[in-house]
C-alpha atoms as a PDB file:
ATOM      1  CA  UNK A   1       0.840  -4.134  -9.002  1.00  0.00           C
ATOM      2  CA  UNK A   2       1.318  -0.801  -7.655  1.00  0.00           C
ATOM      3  CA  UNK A   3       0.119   3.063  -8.520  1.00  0.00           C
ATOM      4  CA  UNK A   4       1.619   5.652  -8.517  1.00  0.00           C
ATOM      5  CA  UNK A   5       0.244   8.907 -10.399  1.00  0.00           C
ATOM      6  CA  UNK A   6       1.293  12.263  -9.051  1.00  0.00           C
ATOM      7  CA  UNK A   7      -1.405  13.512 -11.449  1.00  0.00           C
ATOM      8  CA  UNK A   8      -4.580  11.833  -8.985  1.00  0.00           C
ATOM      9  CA  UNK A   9      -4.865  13.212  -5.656  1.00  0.00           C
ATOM     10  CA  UNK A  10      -6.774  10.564  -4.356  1.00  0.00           C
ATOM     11  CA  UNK A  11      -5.794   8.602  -1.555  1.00  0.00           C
ATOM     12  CA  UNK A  12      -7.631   5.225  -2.282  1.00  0.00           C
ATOM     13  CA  UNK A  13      -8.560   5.353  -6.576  1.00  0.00           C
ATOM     14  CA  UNK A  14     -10.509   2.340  -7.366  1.00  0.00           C
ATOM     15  CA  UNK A  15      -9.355  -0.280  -9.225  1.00  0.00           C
ATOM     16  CA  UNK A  16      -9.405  -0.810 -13.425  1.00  0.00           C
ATOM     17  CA  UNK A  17     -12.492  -3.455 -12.338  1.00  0.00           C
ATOM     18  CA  UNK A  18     -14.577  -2.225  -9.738  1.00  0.00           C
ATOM     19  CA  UNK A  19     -15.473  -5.358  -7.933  1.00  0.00           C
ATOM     20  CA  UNK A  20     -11.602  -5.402  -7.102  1.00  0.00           C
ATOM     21  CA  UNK A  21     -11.962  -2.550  -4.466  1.00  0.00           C
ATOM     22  CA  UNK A  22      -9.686   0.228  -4.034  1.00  0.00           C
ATOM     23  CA  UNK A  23      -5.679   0.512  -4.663  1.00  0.00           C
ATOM     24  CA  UNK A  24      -3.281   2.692  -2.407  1.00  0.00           C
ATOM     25  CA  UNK A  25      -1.301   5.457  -4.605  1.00  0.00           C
ATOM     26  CA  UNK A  26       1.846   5.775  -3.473  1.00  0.00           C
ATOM     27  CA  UNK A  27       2.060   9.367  -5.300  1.00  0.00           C
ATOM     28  CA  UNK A  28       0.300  10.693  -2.923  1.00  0.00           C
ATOM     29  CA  UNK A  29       1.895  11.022   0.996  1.00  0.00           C
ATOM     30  CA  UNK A  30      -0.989  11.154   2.772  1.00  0.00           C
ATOM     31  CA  UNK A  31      -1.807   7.629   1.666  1.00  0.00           C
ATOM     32  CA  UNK A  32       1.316   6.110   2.599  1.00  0.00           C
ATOM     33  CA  UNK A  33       0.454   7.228   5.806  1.00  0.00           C
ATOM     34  CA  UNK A  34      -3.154   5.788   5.834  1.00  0.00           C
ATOM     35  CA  UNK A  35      -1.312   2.413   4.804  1.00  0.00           C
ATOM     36  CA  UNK A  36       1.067   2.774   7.636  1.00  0.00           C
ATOM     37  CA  UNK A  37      -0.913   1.638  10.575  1.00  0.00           C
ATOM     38  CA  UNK A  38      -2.673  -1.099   8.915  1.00  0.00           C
ATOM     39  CA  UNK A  39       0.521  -2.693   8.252  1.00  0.00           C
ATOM     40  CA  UNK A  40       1.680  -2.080  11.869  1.00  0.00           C
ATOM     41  CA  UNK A  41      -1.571  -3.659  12.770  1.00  0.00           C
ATOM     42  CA  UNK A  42      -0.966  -6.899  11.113  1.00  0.00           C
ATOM     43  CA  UNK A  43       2.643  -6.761  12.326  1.00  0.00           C
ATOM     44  CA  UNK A  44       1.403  -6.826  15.501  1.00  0.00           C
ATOM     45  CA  UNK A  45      -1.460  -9.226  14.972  1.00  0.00           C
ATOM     46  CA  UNK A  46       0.881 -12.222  13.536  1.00  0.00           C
ATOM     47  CA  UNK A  47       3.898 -11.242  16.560  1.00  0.00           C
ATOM     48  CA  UNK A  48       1.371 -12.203  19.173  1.00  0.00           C
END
C-alpha cells in the first residue's frame, strides 16, 4: 500500500503494473513534500 525504499531516489517510481501510474515514496523527503499540497488542496476543496 505504501513505499518506502531509501535505496530509490525517485520522487514518484511507477507502479509494479504500469497502467497503475505512479506511487509516492515516502523514503524520500522531497516527495512528502510534493504530496503535501495536494492533500491541502483537497482539504480545502471538500471544506468549501
Amino acid at each position: 500500500m505504501f513505499l518506502y525504499n531509501p535505496k530509490d531516489k525517485r520522487l514518484l517510481p511507477p507502479k509494479r503494473i504500469q497502467w497503475m501510474g505512479y506511487t509516492v515514496n515516502f523514503a524520500n523527503p522531497y516527495s512528502v513534500l510534493l504530496l503535501l499540497p495536494f492533500l491541502i488542496l483537497i482539504a480545502v476543496v471538500i471544506l468549501k
